[in-house]
Each structure stands twice: as C-alpha cells, then as structure tokens.
PDB file of N, CA and C in Angstrom:
ATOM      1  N   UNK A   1      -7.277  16.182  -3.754  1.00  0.00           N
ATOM      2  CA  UNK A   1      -6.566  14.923  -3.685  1.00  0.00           C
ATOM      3  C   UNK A   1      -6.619  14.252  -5.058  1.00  0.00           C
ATOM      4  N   UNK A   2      -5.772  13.637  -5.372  1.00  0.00           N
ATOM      5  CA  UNK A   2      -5.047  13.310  -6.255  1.00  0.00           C
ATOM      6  C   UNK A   2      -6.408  11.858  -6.651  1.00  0.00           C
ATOM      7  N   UNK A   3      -6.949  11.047  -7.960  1.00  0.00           N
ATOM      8  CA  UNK A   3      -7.597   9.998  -7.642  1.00  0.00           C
ATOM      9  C   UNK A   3      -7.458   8.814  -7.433  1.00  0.00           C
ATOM     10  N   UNK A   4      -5.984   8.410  -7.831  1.00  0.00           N
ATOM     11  CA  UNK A   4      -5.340   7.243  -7.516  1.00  0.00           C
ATOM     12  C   UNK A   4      -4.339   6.986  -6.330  1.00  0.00           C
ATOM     13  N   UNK A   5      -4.288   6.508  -5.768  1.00  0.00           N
ATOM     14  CA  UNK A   5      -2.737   5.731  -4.614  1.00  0.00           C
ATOM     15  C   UNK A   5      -2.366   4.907  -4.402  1.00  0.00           C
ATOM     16  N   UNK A   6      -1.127   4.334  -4.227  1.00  0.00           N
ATOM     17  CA  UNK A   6      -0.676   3.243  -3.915  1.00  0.00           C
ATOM     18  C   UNK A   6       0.374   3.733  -2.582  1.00  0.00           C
ATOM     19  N   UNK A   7      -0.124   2.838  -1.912  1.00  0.00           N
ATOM     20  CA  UNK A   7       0.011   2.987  -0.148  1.00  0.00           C
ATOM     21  C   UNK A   7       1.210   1.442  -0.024  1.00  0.00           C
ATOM     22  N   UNK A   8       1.969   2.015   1.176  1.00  0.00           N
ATOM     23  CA  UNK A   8       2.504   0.627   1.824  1.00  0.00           C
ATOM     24  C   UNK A   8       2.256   0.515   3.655  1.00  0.00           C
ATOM     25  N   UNK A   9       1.938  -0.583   3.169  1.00  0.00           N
ATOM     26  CA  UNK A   9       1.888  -0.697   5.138  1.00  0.00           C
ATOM     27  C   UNK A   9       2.376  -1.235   5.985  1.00  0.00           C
ATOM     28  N   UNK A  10       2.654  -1.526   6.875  1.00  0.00           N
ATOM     29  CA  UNK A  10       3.560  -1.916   7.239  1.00  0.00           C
ATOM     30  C   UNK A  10       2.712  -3.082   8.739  1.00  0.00           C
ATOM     31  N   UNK A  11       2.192  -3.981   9.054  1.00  0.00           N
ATOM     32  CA  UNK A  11       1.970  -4.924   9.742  1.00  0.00           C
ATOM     33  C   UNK A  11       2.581  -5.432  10.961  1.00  0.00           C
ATOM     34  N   UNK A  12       1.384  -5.367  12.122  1.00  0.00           N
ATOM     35  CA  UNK A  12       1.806  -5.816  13.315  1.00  0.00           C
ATOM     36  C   UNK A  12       3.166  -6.934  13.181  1.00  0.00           C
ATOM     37  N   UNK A  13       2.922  -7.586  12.560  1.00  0.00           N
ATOM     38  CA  UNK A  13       3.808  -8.623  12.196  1.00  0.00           C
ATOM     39  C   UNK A  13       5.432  -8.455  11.740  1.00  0.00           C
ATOM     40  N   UNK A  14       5.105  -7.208  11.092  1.00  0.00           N
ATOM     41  CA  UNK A  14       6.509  -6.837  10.754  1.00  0.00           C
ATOM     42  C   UNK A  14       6.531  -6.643   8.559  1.00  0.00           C
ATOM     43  N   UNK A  15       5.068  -7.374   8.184  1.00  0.00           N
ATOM     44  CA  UNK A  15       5.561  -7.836   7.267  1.00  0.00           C
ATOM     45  C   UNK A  15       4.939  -6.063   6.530  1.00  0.00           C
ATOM     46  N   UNK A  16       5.303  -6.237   5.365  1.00  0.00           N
ATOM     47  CA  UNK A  16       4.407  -4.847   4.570  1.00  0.00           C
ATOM     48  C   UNK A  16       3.581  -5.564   2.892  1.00  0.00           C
ATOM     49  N   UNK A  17       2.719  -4.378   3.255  1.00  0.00           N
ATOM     50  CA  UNK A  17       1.224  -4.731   1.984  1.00  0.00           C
ATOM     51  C   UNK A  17       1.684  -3.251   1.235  1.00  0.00           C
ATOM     52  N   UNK A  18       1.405  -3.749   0.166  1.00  0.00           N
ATOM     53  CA  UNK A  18       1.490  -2.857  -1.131  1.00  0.00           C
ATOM     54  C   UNK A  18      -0.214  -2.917  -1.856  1.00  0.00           C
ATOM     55  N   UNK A  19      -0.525  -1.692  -1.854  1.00  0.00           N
ATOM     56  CA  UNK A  19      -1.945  -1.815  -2.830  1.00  0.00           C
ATOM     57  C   UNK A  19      -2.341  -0.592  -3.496  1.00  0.00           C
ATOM     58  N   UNK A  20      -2.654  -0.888  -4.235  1.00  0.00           N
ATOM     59  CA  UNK A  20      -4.013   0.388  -5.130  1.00  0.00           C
ATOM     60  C   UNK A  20      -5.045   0.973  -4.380  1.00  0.00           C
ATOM     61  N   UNK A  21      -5.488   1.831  -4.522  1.00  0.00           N
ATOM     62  CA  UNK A  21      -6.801   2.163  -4.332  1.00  0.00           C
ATOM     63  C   UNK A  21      -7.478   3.548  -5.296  1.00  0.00           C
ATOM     64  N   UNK A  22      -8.835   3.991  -5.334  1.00  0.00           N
ATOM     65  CA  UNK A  22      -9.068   5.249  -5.972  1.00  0.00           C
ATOM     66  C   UNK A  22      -9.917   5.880  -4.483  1.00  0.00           C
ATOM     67  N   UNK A  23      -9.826   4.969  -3.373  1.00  0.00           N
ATOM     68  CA  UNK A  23     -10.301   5.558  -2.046  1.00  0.00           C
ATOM     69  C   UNK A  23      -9.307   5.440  -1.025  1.00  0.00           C
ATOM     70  N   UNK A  24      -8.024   6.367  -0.567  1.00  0.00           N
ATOM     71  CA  UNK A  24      -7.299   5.682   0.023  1.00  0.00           C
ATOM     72  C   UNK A  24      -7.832   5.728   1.526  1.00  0.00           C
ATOM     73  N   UNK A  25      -9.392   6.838   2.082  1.00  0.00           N
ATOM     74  CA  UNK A  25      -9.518   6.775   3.255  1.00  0.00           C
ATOM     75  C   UNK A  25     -10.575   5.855   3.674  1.00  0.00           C
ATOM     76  N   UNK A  26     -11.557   5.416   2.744  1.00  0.00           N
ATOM     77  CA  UNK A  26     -11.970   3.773   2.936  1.00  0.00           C
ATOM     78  C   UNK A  26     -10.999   2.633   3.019  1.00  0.00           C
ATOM     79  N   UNK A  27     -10.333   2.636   2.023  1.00  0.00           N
ATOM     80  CA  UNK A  27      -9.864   1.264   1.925  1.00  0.00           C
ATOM     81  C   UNK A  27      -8.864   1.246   3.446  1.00  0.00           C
ATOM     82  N   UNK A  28      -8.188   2.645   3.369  1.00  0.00           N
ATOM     83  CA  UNK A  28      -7.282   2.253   5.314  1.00  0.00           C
ATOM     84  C   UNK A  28      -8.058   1.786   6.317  1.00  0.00           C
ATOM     85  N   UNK A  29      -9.590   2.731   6.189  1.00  0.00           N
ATOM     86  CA  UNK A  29     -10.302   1.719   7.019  1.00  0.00           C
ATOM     87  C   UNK A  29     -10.910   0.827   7.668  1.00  0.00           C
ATOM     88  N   UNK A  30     -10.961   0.013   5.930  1.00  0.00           N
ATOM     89  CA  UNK A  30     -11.041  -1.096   6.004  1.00  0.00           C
ATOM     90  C   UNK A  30      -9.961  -2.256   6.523  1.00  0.00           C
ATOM     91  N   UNK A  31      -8.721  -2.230   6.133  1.00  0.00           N
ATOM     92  CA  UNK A  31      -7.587  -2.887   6.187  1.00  0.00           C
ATOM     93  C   UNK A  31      -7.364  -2.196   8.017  1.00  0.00           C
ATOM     94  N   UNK A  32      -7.810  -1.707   8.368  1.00  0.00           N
ATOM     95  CA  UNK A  32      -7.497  -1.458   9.971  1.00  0.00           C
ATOM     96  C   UNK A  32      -8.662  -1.984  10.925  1.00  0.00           C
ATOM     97  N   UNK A  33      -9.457  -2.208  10.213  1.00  0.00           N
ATOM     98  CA  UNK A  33     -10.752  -2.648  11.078  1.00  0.00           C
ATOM     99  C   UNK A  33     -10.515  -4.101  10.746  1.00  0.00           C
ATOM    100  N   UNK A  34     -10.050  -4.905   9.994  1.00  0.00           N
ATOM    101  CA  UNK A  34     -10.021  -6.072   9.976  1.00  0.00           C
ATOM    102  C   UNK A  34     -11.331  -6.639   8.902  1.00  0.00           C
ATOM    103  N   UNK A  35     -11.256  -6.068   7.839  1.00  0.00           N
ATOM    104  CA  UNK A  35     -12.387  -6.285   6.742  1.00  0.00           C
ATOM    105  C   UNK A  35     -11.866  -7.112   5.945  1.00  0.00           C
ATOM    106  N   UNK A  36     -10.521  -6.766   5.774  1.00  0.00           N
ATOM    107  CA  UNK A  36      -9.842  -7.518   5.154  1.00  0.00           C
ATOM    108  C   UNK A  36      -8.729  -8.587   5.174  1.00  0.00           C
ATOM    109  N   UNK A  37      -9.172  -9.634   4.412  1.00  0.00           N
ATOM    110  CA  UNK A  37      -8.093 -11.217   4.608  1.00  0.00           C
ATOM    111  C   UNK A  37      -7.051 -10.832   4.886  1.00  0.00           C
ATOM    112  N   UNK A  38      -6.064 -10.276   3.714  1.00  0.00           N
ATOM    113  CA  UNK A  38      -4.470 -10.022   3.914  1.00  0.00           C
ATOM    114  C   UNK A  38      -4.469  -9.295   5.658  1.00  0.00           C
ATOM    115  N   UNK A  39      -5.111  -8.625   5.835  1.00  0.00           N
ATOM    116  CA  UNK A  39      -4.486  -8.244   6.983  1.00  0.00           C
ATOM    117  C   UNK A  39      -5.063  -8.214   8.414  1.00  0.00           C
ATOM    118  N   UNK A  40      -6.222  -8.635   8.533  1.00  0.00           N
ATOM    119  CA  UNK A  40      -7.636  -8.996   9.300  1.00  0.00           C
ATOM    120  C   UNK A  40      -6.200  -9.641  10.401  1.00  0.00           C
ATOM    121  N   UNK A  41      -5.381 -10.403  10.290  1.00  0.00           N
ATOM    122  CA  UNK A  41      -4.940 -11.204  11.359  1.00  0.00           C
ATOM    123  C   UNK A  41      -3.928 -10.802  11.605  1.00  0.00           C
ATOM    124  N   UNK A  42      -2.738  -9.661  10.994  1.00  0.00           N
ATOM    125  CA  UNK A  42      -1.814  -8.324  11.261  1.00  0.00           C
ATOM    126  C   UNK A  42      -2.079  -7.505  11.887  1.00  0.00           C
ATOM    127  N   UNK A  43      -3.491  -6.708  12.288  1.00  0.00           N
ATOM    128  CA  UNK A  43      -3.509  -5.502  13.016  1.00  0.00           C
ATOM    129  C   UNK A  43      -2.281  -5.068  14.394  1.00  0.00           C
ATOM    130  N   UNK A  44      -2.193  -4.273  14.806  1.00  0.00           N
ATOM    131  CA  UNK A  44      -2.627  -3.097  13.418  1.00  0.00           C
ATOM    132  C   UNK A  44      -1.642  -3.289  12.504  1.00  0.00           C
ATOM    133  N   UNK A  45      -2.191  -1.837  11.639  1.00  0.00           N
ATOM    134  CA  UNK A  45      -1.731  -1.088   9.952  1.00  0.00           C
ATOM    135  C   UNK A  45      -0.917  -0.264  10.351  1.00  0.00           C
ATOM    136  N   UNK A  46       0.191  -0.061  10.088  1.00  0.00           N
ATOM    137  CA  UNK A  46       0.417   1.641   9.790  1.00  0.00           C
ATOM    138  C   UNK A  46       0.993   1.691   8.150  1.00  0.00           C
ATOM    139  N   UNK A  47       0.592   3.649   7.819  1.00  0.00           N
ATOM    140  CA  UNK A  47       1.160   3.700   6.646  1.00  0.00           C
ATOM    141  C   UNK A  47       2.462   4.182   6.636  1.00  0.00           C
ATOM    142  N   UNK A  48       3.237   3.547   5.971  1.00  0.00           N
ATOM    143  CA  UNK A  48       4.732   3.900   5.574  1.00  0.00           C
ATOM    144  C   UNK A  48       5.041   4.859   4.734  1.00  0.00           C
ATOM    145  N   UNK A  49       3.951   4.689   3.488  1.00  0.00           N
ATOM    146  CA  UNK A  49       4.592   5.066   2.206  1.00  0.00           C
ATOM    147  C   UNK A  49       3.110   5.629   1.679  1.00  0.00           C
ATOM    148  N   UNK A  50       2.653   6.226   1.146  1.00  0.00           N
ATOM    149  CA  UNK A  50       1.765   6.749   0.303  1.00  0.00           C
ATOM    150  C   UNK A  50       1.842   7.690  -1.076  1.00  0.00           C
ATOM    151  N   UNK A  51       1.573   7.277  -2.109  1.00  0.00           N
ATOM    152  CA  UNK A  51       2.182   8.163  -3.404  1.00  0.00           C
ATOM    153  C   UNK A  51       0.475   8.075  -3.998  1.00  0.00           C
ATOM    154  N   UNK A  52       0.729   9.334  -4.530  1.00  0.00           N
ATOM    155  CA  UNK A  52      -0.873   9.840  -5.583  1.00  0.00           C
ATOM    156  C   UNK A  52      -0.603   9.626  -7.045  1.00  0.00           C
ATOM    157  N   UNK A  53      -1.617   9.540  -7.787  1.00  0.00           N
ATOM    158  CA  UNK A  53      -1.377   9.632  -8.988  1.00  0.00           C
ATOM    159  C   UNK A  53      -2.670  10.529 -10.091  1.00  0.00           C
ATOM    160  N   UNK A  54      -1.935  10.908 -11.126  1.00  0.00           N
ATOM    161  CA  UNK A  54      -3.303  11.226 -11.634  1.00  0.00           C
ATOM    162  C   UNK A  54      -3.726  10.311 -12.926  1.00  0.00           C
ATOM    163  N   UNK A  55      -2.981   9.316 -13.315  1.00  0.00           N
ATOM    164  CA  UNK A  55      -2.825   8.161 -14.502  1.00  0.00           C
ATOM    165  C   UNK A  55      -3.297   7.187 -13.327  1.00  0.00           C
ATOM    166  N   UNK A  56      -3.787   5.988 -14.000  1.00  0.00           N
ATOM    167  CA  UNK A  56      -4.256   5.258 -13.167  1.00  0.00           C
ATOM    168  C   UNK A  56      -3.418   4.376 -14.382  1.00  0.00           C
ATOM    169  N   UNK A  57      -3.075   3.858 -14.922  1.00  0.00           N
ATOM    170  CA  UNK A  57      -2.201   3.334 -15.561  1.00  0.00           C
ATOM    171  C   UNK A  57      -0.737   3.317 -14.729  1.00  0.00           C
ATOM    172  N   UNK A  58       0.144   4.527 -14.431  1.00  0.00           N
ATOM    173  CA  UNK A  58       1.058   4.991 -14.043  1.00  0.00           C
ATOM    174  C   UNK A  58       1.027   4.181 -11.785  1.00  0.00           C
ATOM    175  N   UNK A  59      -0.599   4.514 -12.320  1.00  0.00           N
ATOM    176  CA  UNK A  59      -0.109   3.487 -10.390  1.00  0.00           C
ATOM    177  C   UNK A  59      -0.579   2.234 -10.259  1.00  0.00           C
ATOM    178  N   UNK A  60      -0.914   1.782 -11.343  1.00  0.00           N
ATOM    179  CA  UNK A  60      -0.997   0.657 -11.824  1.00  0.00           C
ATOM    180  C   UNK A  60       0.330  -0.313 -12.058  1.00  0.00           C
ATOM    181  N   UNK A  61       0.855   0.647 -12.791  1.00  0.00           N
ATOM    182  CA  UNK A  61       2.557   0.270 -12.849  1.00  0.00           C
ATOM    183  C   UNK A  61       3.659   0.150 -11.480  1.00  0.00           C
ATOM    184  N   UNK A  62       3.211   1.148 -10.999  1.00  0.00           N
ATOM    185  CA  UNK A  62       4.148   1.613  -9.772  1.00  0.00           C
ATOM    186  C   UNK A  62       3.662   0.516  -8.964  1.00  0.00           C
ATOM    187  N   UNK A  63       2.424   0.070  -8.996  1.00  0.00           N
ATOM    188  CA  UNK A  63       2.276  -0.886  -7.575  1.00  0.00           C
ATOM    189  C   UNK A  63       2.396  -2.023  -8.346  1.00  0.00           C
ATOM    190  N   UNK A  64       2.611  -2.419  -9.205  1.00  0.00           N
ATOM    191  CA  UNK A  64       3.057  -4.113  -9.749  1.00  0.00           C
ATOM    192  C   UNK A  64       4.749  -3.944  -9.559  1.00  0.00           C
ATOM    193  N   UNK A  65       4.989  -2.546  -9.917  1.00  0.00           N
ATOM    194  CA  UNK A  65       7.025  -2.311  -9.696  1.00  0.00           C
ATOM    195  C   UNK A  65       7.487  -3.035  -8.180  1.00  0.00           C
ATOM    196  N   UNK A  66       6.421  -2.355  -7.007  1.00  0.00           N
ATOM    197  CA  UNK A  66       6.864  -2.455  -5.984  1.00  0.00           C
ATOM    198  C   UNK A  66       6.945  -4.270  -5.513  1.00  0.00           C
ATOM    199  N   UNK A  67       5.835  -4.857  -5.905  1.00  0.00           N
ATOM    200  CA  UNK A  67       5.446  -5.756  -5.687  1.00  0.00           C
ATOM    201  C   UNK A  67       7.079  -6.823  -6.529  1.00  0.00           C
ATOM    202  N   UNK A  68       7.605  -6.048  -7.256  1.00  0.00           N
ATOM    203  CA  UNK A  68       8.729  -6.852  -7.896  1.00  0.00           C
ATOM    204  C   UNK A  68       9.942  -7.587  -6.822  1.00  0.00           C
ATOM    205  N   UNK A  69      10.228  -8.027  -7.381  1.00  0.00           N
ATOM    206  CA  UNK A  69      12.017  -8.583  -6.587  1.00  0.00           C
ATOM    207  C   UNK A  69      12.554  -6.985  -6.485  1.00  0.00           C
ATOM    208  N   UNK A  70      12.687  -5.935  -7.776  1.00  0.00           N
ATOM    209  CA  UNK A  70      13.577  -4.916  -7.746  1.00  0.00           C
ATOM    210  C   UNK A  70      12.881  -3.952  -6.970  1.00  0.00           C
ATOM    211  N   UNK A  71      12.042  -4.001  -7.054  1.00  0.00           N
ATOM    212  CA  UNK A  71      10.626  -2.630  -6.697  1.00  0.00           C
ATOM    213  C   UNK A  71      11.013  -2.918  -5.111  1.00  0.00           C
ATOM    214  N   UNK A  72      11.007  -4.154  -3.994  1.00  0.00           N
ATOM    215  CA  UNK A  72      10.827  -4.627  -3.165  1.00  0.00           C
ATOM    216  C   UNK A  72      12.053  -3.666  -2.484  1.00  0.00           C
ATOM    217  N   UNK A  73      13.458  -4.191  -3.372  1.00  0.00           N
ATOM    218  CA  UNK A  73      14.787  -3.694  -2.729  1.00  0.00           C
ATOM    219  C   UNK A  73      14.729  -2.021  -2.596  1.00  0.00           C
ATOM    220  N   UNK A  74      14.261  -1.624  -3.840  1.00  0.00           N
ATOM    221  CA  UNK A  74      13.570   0.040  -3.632  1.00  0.00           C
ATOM    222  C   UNK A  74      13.042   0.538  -2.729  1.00  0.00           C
ATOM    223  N   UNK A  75      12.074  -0.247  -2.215  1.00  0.00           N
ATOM    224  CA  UNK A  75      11.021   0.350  -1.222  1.00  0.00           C
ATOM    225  C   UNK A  75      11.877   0.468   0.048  1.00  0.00           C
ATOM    226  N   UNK A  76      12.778  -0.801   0.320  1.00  0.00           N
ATOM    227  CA  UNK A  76      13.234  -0.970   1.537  1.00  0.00           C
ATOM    228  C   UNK A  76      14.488   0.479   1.586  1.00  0.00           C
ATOM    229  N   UNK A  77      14.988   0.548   0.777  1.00  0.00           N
ATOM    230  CA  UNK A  77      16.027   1.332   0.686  1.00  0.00           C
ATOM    231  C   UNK A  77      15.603   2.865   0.717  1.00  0.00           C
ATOM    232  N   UNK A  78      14.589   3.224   0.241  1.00  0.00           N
ATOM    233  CA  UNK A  78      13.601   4.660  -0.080  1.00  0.00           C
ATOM    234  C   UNK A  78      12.536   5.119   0.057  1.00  0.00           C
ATOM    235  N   UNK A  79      11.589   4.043   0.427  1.00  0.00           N
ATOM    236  CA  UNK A  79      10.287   4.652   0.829  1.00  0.00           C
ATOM    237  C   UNK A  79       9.850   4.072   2.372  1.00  0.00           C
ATOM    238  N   UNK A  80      10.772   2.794   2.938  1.00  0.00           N
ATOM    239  CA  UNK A  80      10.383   2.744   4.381  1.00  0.00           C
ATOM    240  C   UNK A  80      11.501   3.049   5.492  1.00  0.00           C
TER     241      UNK A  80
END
C-alpha cells in the first residue's frame, strides 16, 4: 500500500469530507466510531473515493484541489 491517501466520504447527512491521511485504516476507524468532531454527529461514513500516493506533497495538493470551488465540481462529476 501506497503511504499517503486522500479519501472522500460521504455522510449520513448527505454531506462529504475530504482528508489526508498516512493511515487510511485507522483514521476510517476513527471517523466511523465517532472519534472525530467533523463527523462524530454524521455517522455513518461511507467511502466514495479513495486515491494513494507516493509524494506526500502531490496529496497534499490533491486534497487542498478537492477542497476548492473547482476541485468540488470535479469530485461531483468524477469521483462520486
């Protein structure tokens, strides 16, 4: 496995989380158990989207892209 990812999720709610990680099978389990703020009150998680990287720079980039106005219209159109 690859050491970087940036995951999207997608929320009871409807809404979706974009994030980093260099653990993507802790951090899901955290964000599904309710460890965490952003989504502690969404459960459940599911994942939509998951991309690897081996630059941590490069998914560094990719997850500030997504997080954009343009990155946003992307995701909706191609990765969910």
């Amino acid at each position: 496995m690859l050491p970087y990812a940036v995951y999207i999720l997608q929320c009871a709610n409807g809404q979706h989380f974009t994030g980093f990680t260099t653990n993507i099978a802790k951090r899901l389990k955290a964000r599904s158990t309710g460890e965490v703020h952003f989504t502690k009150d969404k459960l459940p998680v599911k994942v939509v989207h998951l991309s690897y990287f081996n630059n941590k720079k490069k998914a560094n980039d990719f997850e500030r892209y997504l997080k954009s106005g343009s990155g946003i219209a992307f995701r909706n159109k191609r990765l969910i």
